[in-house]
Protein backbone atom coordinates (compact mmCIF):
# COMPACT_ATOMS: atom_id res chain seq x y z
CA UNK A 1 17.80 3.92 10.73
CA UNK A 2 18.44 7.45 10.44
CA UNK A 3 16.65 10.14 8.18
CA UNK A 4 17.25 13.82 7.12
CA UNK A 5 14.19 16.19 6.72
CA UNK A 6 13.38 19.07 4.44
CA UNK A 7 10.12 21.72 4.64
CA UNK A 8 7.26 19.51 2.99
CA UNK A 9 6.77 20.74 -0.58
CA UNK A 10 3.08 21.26 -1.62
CA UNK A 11 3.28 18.11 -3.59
CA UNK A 12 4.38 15.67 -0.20
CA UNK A 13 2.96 16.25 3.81
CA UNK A 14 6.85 14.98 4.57
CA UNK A 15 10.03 14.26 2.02
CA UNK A 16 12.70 12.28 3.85
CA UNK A 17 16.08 10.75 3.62
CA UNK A 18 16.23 7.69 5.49
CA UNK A 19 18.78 4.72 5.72
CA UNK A 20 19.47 1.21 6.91
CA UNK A 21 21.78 -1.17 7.89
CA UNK A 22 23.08 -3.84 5.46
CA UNK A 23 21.59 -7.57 5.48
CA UNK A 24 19.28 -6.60 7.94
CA UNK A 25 15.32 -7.23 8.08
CA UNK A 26 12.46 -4.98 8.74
CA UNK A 27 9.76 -6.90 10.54
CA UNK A 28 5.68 -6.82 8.19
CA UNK A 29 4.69 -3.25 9.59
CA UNK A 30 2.07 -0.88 7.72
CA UNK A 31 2.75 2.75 7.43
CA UNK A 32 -0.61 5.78 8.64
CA UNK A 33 0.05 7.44 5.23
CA UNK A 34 0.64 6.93 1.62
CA UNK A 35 4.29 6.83 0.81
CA UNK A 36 6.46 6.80 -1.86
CA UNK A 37 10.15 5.22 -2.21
CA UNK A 38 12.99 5.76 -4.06
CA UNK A 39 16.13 4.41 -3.33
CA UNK A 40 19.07 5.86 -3.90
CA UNK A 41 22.07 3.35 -3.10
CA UNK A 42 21.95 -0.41 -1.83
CA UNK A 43 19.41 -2.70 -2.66
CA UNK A 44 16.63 -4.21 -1.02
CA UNK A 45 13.75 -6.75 -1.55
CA UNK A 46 10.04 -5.73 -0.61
CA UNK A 47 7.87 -8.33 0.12
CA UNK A 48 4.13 -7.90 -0.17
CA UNK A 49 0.93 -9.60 -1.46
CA UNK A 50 2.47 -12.24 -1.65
CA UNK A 51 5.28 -11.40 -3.72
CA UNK A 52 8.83 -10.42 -3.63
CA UNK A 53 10.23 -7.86 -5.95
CA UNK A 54 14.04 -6.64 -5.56
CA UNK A 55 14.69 -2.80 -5.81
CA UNK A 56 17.46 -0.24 -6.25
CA UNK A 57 18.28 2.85 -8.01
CA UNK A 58 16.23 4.13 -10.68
CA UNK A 59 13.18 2.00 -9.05
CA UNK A 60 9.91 3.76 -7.80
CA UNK A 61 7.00 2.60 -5.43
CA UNK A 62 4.27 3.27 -3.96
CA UNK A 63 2.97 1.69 -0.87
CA UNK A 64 -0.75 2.32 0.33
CA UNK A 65 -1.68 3.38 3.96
CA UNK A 66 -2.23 -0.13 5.96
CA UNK A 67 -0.58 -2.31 3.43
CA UNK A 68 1.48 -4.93 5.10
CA UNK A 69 5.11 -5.27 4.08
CA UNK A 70 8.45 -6.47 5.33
CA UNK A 71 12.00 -5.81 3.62
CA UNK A 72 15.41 -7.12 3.74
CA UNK A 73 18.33 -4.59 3.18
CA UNK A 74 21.31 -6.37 1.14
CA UNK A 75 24.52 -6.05 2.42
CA UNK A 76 26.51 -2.58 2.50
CA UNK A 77 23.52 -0.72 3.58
CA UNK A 78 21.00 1.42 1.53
CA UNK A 79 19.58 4.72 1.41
CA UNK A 80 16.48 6.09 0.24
CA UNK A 81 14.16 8.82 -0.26
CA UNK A 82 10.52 8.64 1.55
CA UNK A 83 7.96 11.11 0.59
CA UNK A 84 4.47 11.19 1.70
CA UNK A 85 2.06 12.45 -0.96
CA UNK A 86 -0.30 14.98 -0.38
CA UNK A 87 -4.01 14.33 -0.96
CA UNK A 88 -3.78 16.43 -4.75
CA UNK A 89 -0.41 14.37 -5.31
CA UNK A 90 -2.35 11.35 -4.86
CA UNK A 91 -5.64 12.07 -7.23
CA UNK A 92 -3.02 13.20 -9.72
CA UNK A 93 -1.38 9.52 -9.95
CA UNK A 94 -4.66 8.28 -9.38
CA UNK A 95 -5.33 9.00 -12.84
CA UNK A 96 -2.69 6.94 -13.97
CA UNK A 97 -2.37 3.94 -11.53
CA UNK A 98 -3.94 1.80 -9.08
CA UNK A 99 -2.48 3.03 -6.13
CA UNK A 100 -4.51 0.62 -3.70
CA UNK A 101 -2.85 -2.23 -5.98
CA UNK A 102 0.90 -1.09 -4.41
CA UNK A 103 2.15 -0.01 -7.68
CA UNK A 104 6.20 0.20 -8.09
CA UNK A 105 8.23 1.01 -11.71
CA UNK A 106 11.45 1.17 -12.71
CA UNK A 107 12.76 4.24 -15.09
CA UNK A 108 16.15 5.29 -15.36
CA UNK A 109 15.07 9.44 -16.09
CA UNK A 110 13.85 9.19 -12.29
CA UNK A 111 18.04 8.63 -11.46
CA UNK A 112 19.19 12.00 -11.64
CA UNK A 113 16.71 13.79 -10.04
CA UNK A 114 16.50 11.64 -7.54
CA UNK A 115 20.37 12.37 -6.42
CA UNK A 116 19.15 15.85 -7.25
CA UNK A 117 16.67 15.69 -4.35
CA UNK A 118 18.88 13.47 -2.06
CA UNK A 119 21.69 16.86 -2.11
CA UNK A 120 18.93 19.14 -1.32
CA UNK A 121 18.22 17.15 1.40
CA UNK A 122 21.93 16.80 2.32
CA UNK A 123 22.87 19.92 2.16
CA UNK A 124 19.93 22.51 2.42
CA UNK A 125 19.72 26.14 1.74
CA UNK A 126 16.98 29.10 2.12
CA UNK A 127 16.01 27.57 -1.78
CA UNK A 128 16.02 24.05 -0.84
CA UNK A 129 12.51 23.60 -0.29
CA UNK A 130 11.13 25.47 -3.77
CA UNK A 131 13.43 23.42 -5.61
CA UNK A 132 12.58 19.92 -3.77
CA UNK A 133 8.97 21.07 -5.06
CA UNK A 134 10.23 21.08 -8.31
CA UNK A 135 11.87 17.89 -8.25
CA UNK A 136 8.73 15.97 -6.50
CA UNK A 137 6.57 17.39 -9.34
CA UNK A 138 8.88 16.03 -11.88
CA UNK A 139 9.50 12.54 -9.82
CA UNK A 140 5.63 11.82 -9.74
CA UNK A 141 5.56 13.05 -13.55
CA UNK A 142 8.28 10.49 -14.45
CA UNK A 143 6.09 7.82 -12.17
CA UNK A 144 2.61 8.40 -13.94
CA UNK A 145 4.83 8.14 -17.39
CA UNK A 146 5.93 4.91 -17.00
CA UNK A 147 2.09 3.31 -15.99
CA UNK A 148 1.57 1.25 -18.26
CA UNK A 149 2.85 -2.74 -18.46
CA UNK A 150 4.60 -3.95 -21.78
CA UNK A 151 2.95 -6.19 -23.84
CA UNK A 152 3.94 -10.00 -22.76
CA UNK A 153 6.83 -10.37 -25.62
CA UNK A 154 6.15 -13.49 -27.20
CA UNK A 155 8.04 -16.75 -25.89
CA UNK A 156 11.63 -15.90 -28.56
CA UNK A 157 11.87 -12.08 -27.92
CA UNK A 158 11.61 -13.06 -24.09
CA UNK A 159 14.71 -14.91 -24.93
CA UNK A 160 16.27 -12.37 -27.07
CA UNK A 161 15.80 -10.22 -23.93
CA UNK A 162 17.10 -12.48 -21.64
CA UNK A 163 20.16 -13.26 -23.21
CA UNK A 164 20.66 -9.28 -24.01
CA UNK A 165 20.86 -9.03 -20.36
CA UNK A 166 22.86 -12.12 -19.34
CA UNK A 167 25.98 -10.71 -21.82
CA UNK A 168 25.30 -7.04 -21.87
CA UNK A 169 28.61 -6.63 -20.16
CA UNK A 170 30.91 -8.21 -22.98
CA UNK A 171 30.60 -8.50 -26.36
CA UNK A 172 27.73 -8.24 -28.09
CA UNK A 173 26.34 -8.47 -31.49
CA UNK A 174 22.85 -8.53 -33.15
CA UNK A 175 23.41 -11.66 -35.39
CA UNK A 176 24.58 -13.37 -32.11
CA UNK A 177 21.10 -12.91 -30.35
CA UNK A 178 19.61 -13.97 -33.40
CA UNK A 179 21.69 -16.64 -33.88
CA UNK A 180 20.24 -17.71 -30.25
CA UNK A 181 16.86 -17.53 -30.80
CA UNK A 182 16.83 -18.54 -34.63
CA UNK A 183 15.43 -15.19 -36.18
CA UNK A 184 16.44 -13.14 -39.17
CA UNK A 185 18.27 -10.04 -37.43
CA UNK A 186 16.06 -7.39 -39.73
CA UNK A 187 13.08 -9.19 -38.02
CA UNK A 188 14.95 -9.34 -34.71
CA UNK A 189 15.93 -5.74 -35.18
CA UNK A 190 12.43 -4.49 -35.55
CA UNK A 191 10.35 -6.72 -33.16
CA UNK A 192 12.42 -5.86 -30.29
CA UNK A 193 12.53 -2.07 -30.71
CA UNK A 194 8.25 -2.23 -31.19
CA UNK A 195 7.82 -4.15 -28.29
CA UNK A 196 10.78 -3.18 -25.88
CA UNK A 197 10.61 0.67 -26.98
CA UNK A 198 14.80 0.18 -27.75
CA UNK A 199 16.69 -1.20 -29.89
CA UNK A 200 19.07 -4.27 -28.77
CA UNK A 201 22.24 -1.78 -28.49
CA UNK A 202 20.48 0.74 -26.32
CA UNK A 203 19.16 -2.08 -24.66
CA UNK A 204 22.15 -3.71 -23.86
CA UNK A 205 23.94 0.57 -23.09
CA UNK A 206 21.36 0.97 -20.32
CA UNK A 207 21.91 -2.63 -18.43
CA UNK A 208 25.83 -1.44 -18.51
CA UNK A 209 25.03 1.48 -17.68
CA UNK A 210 23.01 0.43 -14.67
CA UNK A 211 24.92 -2.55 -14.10
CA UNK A 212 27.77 0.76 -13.08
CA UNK A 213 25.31 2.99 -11.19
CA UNK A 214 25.22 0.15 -8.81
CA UNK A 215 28.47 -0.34 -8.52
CA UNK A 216 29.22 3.43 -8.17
CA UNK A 217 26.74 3.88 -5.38
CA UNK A 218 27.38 0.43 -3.55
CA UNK A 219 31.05 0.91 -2.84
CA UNK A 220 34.67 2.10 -3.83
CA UNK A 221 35.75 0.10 -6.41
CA UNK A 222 38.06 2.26 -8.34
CA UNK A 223 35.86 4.00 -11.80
CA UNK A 224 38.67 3.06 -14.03
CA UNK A 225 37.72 -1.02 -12.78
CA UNK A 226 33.83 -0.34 -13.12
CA UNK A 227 34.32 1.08 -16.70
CA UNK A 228 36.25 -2.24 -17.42
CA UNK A 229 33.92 -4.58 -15.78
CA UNK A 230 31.01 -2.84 -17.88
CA UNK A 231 32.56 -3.58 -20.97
CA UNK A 232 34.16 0.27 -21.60
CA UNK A 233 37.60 -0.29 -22.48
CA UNK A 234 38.33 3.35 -22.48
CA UNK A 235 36.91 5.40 -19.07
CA UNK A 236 36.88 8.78 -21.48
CA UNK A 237 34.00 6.92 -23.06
CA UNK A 238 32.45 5.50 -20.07
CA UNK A 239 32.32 8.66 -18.58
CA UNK A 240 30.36 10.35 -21.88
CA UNK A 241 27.70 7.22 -21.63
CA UNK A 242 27.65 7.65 -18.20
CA UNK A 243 26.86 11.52 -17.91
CA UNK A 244 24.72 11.34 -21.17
CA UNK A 245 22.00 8.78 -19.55
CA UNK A 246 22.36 9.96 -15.89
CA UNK A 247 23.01 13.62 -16.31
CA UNK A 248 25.89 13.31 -13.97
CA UNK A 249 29.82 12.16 -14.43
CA UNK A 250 30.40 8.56 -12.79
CA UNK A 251 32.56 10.81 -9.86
CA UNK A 252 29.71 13.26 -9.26
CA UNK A 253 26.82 10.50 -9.16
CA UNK A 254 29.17 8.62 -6.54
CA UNK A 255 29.06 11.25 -4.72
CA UNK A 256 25.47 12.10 -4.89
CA UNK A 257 24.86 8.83 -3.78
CA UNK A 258 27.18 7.85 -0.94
């Protein structure tokens, strides 16, 4: 494992950039201090409290002083950012989670300033440390926002979902999902965007959209090939979607990330 440092900002006691071989295992081990970790490329399954949750970019968690975990890094490697709250950090998201219950989220508005952070690190300047500040204040913001657990959809819009997700890559239409689950696609339509907080189409944009951030960050596949394998059959487009939900072209978040 290796890891790149910056000045702590008021917000963290340490920020650090640390990574880790691919298909490899970390041993259960407990950490002295509250931490917080965002990955930035790879993947990598946490197991704790009896449970196993997989992880990547656009993922947050938190993991408690003495809680007992192990992890297993996927193939190709990953990267990600550690940062160490500070004890005004930590009654700040107190007020929004349980942080003794290991806590972790997933929101993709934590994406680009995440890579933000991870070039600050990379590549640090007499400013680097003001602006990291910045960035942890808006990456424990973005944590506390997303602190609350949807509603359990009912049994048929867990389907809808499902099935969103299984063919968000080729084509899609509304009166197909209905069609599956054997709603009305006004009533389709509506209970989705109440419960899910989108509607199926900017559902089925961001797992495309994701679906390519991991592809981007994981290896070289050519963009022009990710753009076709995410259902964009023009790359001028992808690269709009692309920069419009991660604030970064597909070439510059590769970058960020590798």
């Amino acid at each position: 494992m290796k890891a790149a440092a910056l000045s702590a900002p008021s917000c963290f006691s340490s920020l650090r950039l640390a990574t880790y071989p691919g298909d490899s295992e970390m041993a259960p081990h407990c950490h002295e201090v509250d931490h917080v970790g965002l990955p930035v490329s790879g993947r990598y399954l946490e197991r704790t409290r009896g449970r196993e949750t997989e992880h990547r970019l656009g993922d947050i968690l938190y993991c408690p002083a003495g809680e007992l975990h192990s992890q297993y890094f996927a193939p190709g490697g990953m990267t990600k950012l550690l940062l160490a709250p500070t004890a005004e950090a930590r009654a700040y998201l107190s007020h929004y989670l349980r942080l003794a219950e290991a806590p972790h989220r997933r929101s993709d508005r934590l994406v680009p300033v995440a890579l933000r952070l991870v070039r600050e690190l990379r590549d640090p300047d007499p400013q680097s440390a003001l602006i990291a500040e910045g960035l942890g204040f808006e990456i424990l913001g973005h944590f506390a926002r997303e602190r609350g657990e949807p509603p359990r959809p009912a049994r048929w819009l867990a389907s809808a979902r499902d099935y969103v997700h299984a063919n968000a890559l080729g084509p899609l239409s509304l009166a197909a999902v209905a069609r599956h689950v054997g709603r009305e696609p006004g009533e389709l339509s509506r209970s989705y965007r109440r419960l899910f907080g989108r509607s199926v189409g900017e559902d089925a944009r961001a797992v495309r959209l994701g679906t390519a951030a991991h592809l981007l960050s994981a290896g070289r596949q050519p963009i022009a090939d990710i753009a076709a394998e995410c259902g964009y059959f023009d790359q001028a487009h992808f690269t709009r979607a692309f920069k419009a939900a991660y604030g970064l072209t597909p070439g510059a978040f590769r970058a960020a990330a590798g």
